[in-house]
N, C-alpha and C. Protein backbone atom coordinates (compact mmCIF):
# COMPACT_ATOMS: atom_id res chain seq x y z
N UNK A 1 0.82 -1.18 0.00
CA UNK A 1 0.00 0.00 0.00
C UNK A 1 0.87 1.26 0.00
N UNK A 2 2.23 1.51 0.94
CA UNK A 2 3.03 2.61 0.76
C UNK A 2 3.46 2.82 -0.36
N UNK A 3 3.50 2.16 -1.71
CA UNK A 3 4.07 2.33 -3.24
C UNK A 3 2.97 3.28 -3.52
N UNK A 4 1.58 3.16 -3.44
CA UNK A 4 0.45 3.70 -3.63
C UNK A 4 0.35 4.89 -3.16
N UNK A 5 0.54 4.98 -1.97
CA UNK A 5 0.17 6.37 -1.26
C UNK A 5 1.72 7.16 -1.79
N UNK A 6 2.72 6.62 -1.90
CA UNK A 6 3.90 7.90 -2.58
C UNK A 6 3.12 8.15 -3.66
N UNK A 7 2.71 7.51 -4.59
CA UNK A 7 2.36 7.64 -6.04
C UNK A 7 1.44 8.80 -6.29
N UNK A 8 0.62 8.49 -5.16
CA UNK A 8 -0.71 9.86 -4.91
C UNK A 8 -0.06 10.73 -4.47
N UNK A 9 0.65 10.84 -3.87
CA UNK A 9 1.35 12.08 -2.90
C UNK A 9 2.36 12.35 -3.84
N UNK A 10 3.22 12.26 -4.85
CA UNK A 10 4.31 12.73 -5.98
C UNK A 10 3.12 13.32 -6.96
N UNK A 11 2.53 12.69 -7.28
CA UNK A 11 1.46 13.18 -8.48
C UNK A 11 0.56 14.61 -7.80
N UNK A 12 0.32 14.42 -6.90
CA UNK A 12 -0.29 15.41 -6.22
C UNK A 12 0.32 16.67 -6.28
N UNK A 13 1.86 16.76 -5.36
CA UNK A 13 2.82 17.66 -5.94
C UNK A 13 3.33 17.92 -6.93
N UNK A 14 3.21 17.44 -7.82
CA UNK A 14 3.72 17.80 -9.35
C UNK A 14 2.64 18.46 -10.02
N UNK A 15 0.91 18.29 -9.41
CA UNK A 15 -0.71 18.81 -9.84
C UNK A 15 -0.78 17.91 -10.69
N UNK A 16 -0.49 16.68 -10.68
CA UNK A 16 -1.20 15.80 -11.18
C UNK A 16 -2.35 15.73 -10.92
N UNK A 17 -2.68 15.57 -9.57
CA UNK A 17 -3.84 15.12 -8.93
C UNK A 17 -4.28 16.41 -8.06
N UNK A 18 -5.34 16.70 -8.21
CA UNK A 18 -5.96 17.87 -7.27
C UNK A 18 -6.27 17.38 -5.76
N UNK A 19 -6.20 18.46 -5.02
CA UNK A 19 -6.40 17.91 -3.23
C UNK A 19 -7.58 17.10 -3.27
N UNK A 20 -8.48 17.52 -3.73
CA UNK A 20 -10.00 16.95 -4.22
C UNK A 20 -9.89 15.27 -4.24
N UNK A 21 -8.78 14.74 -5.30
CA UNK A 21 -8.81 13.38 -5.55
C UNK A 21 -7.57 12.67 -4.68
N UNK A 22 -6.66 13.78 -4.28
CA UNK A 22 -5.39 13.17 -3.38
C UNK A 22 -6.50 12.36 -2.02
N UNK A 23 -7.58 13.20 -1.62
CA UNK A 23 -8.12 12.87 -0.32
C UNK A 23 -9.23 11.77 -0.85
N UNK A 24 -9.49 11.77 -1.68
CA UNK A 24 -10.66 10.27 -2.45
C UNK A 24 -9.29 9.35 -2.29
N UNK A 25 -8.48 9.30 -3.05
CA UNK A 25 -7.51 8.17 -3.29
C UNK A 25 -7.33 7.54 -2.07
N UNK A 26 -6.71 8.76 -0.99
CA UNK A 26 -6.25 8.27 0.68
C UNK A 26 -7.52 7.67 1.21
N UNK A 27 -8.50 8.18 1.19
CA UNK A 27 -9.63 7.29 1.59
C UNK A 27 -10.08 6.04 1.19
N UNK A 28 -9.81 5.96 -0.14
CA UNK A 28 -10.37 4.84 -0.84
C UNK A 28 -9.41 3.93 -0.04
N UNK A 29 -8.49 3.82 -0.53
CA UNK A 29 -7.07 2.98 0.04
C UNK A 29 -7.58 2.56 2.17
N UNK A 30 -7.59 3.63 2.74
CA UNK A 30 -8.28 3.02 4.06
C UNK A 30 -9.06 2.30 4.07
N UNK A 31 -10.45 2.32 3.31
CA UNK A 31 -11.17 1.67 3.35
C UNK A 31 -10.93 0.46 2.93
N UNK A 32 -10.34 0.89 1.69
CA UNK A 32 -9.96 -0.79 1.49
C UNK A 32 -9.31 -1.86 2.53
N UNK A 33 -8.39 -0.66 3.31
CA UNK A 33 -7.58 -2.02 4.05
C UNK A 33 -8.09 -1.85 5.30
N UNK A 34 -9.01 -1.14 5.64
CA UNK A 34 -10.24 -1.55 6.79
C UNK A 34 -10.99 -2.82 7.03
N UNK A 35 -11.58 -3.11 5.11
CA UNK A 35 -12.34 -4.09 5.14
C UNK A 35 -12.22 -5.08 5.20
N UNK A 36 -10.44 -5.26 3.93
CA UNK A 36 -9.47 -6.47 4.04
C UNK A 36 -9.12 -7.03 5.82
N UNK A 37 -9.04 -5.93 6.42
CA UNK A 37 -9.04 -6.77 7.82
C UNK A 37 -10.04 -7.24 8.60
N UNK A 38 -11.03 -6.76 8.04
CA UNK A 38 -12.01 -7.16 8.92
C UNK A 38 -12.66 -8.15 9.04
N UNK A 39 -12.09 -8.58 6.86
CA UNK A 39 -12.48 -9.55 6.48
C UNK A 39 -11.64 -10.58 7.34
N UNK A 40 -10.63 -10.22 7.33
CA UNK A 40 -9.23 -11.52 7.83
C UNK A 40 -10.03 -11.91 9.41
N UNK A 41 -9.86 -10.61 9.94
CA UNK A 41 -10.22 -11.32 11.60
C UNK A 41 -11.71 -12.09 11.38
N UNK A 42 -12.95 -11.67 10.62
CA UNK A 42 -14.02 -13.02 10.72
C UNK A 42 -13.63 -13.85 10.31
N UNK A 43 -12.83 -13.87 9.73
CA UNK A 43 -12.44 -15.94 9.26
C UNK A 43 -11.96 -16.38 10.22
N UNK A 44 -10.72 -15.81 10.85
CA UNK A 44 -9.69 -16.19 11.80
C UNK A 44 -9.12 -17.11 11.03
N UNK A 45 -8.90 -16.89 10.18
CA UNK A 45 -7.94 -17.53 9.61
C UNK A 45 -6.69 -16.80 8.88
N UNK A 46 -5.33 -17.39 8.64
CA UNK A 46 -4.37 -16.56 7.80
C UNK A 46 -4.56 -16.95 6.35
N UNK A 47 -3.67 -16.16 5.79
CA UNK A 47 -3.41 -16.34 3.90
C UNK A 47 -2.46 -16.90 3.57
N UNK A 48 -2.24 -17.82 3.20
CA UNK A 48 -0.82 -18.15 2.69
C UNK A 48 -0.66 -17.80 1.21
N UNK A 49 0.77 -17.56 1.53
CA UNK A 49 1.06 -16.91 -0.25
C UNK A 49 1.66 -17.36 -1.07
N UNK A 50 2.08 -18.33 -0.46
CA UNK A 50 3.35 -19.66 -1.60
C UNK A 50 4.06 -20.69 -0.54
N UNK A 51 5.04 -21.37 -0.94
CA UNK A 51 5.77 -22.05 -0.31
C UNK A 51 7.07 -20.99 0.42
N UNK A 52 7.40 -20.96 1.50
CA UNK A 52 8.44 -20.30 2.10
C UNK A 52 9.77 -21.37 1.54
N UNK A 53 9.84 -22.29 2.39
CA UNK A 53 11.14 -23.23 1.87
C UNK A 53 10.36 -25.16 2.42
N UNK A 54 11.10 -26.37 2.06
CA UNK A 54 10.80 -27.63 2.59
C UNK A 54 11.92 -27.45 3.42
N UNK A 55 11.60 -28.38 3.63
CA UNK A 55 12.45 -29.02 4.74
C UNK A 55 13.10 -30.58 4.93
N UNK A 56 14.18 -31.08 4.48
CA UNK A 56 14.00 -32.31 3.58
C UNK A 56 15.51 -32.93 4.65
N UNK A 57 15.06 -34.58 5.43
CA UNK A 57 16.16 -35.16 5.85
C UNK A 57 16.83 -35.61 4.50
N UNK A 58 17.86 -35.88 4.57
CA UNK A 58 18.84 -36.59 4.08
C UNK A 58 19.88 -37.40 4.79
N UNK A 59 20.05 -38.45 3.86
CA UNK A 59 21.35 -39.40 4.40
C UNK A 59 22.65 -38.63 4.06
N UNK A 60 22.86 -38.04 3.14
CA UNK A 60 24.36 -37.45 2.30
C UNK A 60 23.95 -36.07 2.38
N UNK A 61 24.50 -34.81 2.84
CA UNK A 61 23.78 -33.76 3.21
C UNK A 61 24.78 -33.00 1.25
N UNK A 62 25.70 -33.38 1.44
CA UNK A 62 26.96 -32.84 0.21
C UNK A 62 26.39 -33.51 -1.44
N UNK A 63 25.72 -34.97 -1.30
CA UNK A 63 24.95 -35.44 -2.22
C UNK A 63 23.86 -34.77 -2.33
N UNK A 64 23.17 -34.28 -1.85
CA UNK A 64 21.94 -33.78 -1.68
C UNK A 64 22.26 -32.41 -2.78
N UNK A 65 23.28 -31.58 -1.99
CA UNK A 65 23.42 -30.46 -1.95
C UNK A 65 23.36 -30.65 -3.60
N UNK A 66 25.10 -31.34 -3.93
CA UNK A 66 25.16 -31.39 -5.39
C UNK A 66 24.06 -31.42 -6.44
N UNK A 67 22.77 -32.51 -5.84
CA UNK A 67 21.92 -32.47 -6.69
C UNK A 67 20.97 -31.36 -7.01
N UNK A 68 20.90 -30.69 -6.08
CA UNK A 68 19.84 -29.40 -5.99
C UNK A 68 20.52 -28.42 -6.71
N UNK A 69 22.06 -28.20 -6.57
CA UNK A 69 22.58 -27.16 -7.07
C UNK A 69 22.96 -27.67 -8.91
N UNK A 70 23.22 -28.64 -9.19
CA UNK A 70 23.01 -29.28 -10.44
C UNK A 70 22.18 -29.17 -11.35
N UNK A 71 20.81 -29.77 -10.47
CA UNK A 71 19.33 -29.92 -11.91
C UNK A 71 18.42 -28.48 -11.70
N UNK A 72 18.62 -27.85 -10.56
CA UNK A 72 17.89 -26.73 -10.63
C UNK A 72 18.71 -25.07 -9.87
N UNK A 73 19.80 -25.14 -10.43
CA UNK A 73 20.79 -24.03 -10.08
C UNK A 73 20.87 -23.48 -8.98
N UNK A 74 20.38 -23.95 -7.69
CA UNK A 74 20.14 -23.41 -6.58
C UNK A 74 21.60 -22.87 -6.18
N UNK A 75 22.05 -22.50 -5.02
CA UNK A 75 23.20 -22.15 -4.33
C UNK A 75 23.39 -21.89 -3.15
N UNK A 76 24.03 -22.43 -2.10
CA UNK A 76 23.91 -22.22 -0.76
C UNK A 76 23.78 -20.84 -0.30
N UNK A 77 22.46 -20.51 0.80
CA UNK A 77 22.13 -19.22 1.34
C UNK A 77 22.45 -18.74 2.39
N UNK A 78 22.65 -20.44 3.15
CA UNK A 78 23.23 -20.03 4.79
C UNK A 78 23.50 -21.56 5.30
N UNK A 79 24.38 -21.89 6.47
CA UNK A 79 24.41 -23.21 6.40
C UNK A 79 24.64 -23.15 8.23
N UNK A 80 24.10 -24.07 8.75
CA UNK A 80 24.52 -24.36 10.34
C UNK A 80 25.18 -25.53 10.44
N UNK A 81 26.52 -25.29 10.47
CA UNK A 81 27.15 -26.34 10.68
C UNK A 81 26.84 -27.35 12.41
N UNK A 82 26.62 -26.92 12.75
CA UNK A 82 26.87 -28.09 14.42
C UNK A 82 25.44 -28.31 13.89
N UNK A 83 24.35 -28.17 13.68
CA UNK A 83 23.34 -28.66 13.75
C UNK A 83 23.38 -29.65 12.14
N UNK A 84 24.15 -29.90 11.36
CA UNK A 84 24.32 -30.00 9.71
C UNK A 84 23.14 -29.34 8.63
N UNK A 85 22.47 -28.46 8.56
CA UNK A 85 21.74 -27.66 7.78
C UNK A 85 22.55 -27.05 6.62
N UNK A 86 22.00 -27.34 5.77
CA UNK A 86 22.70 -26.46 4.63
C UNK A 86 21.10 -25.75 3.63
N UNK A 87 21.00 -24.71 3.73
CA UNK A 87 19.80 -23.92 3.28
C UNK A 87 20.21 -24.02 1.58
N UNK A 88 19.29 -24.15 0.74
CA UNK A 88 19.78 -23.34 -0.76
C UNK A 88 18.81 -22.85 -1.02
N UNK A 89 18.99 -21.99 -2.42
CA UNK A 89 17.71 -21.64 -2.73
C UNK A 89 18.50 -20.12 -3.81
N UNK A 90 17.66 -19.42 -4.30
CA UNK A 90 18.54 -18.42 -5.14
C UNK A 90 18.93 -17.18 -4.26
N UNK A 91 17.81 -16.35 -3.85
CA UNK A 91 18.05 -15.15 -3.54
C UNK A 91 17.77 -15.27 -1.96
N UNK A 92 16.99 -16.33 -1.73
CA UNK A 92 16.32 -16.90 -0.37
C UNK A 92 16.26 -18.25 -0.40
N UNK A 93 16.38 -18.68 1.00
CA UNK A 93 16.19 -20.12 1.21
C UNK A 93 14.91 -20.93 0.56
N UNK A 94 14.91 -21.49 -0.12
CA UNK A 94 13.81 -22.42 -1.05
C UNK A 94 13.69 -23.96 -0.35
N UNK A 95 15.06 -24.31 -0.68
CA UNK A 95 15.35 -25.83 0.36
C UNK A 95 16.44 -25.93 1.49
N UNK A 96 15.60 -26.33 2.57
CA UNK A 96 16.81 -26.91 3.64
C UNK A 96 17.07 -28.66 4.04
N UNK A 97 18.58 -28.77 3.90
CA UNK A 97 18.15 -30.05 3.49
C UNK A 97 19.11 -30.31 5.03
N UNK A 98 18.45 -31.36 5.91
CA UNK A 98 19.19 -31.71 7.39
C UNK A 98 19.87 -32.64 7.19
N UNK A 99 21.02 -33.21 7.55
CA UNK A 99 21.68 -34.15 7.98
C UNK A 99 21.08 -35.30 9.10
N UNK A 100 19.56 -35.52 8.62
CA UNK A 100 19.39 -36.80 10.10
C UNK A 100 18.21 -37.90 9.73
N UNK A 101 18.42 -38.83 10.22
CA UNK A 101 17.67 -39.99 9.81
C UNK A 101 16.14 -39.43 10.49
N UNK A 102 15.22 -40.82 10.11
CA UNK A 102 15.32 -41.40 8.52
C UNK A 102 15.32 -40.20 7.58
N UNK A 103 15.78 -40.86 6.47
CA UNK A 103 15.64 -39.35 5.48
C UNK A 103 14.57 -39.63 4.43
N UNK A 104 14.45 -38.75 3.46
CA UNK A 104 13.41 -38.95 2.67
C UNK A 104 12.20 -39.11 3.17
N UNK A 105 11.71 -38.26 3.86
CA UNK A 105 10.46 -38.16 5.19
C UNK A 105 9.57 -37.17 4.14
N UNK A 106 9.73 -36.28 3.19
CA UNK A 106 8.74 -35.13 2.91
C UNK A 106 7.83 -36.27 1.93
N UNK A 107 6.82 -35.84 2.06
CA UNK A 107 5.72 -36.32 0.84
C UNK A 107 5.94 -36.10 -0.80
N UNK A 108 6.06 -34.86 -0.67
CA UNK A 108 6.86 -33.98 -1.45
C UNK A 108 6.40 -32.63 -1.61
N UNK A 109 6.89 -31.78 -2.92
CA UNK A 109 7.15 -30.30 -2.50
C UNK A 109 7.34 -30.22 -4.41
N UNK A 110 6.84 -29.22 -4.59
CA UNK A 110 7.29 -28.57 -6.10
C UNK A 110 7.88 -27.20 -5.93
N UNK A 111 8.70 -27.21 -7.19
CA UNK A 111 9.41 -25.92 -7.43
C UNK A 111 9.39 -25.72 -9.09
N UNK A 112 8.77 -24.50 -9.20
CA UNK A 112 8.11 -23.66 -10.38
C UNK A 112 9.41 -23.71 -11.08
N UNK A 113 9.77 -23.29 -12.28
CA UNK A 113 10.73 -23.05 -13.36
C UNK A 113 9.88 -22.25 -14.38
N UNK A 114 11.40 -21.29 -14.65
CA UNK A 114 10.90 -20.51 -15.65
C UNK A 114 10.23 -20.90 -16.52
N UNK A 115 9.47 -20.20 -17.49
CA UNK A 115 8.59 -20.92 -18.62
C UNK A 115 8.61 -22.04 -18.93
N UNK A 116 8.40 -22.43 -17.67
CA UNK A 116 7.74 -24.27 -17.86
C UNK A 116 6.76 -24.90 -18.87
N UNK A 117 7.25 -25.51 -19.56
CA UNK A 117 7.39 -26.61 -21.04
C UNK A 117 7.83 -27.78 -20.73
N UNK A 118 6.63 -28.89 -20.20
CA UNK A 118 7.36 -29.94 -20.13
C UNK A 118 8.03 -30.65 -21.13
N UNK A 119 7.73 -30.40 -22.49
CA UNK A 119 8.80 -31.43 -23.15
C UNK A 119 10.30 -30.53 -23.37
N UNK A 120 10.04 -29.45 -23.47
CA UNK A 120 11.79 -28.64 -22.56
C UNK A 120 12.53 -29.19 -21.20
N UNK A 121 11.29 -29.46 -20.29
CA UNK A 121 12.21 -30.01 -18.79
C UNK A 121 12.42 -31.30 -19.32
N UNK A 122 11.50 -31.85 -19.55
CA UNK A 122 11.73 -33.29 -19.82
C UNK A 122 13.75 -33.29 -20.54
N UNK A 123 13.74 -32.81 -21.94
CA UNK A 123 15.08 -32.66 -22.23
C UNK A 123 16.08 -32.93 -21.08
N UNK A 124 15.75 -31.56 -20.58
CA UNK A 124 16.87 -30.75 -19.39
C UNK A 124 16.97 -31.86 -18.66
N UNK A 125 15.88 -32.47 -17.91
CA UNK A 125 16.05 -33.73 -17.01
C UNK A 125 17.12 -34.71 -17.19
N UNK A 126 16.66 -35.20 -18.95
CA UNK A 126 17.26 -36.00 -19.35
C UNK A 126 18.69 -36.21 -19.44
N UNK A 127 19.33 -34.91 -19.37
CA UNK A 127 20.24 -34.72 -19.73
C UNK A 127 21.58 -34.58 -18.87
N UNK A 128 20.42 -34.89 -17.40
CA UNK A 128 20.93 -35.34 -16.02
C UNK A 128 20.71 -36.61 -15.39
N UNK A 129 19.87 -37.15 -16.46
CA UNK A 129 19.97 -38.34 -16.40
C UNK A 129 18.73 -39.06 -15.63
N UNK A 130 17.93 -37.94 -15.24
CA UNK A 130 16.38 -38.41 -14.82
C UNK A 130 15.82 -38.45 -15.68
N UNK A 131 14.30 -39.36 -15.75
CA UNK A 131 13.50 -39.41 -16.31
C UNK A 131 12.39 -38.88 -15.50
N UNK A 132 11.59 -37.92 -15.84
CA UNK A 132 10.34 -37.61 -15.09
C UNK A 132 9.10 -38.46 -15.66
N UNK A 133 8.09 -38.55 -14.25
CA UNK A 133 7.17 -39.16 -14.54
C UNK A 133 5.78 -38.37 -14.07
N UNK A 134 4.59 -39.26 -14.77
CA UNK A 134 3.73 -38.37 -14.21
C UNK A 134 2.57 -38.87 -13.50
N UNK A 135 1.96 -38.73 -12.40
CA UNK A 135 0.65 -39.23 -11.97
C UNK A 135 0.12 -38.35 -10.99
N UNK A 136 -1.36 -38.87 -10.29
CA UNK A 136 -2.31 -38.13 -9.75
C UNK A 136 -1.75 -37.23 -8.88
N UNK A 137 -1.55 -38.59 -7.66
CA UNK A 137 -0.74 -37.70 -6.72
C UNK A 137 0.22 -36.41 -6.89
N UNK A 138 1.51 -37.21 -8.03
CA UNK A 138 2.67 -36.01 -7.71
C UNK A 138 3.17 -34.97 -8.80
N UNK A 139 2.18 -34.93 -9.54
CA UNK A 139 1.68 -34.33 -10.96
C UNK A 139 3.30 -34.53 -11.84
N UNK A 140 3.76 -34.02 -12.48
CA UNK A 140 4.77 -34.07 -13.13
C UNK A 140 5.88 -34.32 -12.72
N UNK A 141 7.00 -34.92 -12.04
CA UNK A 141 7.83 -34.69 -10.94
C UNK A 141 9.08 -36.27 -10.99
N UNK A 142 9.67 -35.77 -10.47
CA UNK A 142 11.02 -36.26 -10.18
C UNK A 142 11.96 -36.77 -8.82
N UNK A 143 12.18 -37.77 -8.67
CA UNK A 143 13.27 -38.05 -7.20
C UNK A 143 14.34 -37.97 -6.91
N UNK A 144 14.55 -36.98 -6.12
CA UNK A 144 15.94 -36.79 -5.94
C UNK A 144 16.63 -38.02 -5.37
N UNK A 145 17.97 -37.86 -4.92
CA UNK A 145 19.14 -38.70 -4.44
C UNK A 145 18.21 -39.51 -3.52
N UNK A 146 17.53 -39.34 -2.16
CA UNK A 146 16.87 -39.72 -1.25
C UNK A 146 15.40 -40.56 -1.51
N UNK A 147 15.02 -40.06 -2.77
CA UNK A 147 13.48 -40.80 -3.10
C UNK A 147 12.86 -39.81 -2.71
N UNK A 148 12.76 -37.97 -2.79
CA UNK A 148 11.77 -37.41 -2.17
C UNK A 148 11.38 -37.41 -3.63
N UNK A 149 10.31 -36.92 -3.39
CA UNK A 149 9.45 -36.34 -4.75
C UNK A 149 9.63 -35.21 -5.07
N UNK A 150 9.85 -34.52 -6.01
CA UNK A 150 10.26 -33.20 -6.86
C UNK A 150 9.22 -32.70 -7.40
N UNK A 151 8.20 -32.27 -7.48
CA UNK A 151 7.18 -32.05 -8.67
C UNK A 151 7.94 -30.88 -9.33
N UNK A 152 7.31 -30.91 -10.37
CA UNK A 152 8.09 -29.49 -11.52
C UNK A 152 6.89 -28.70 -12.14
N UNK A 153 6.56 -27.67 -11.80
CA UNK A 153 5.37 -26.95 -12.21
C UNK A 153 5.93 -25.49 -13.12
């Protein structure tokens, strides 16, 4: 909402916008996020907005790693060594993969790719030497080192 209210307030000073509509805009915008909350607290419920990161045991924490940073370019973000965590992910943690039994515990988890074309990933897969498969459950998707499930969306 603050991108919004500079936008009204620069335009305003420049006479883009007359005081008239600077004070409609600021209002409108309250109201809006009056209602949006009001809406939120009768549900009592939250929003989720995507996946933050999994969370994935492993037996080989360095196998793991290799593979993530291999078929889908990830790169380590942060790592806790005494606990063995190694986070990847691009700009933010996407996957953390632990060092502790049993491993291969997630159900599974997908991760989006650019202009996803499966007979393009399919290639790319191939060319690492997976074959992707497809069914109900895990829609398009792939197993890493451990047997988790990969979906590719």
């Amino acid at each position: 909402m603050e991108p919004i209210i500079h936008d009204l307030v620069r335009r305003f000073e420049r006479g883009a916008v007359t005081r008239r509509q600077l004070v409609q805009g600021l209002s409108a915008l309250v109201g809006a996020a009056g209602a949006s909350h009001a809406a939120a607290a009768q549900t009592g419920s939250l929003r989720g907005t995507g996946i933050d990161h999994v969370s994935i045991l492993v037996n080989d924490l360095q196998r793991s790693a290799t593979f993530y940073e291999r078929v889908f370019g990830m790169t380590p973000v942060s790592e806790d060594k005494p606990n063995q965590i190694l986070r990847l992910g691009m700009k933010r943690t996407i996957v953390s993969l632990r060092h502790e039994g049993p491993s291969g515990v997630t159900d599974h988890f997908a991760i989006s790719v650019e202009n996803f074309n499966r007979d393009t990933v399919t290639d790319a897969l191939k060319q690492h030497g997976l074959t992707p498969q497809q069914n109900v459950q895990f829609g398009f998707h792939i197993k890493d080192p451990d047997g988790v499930v990969v979906q590719i969306v």
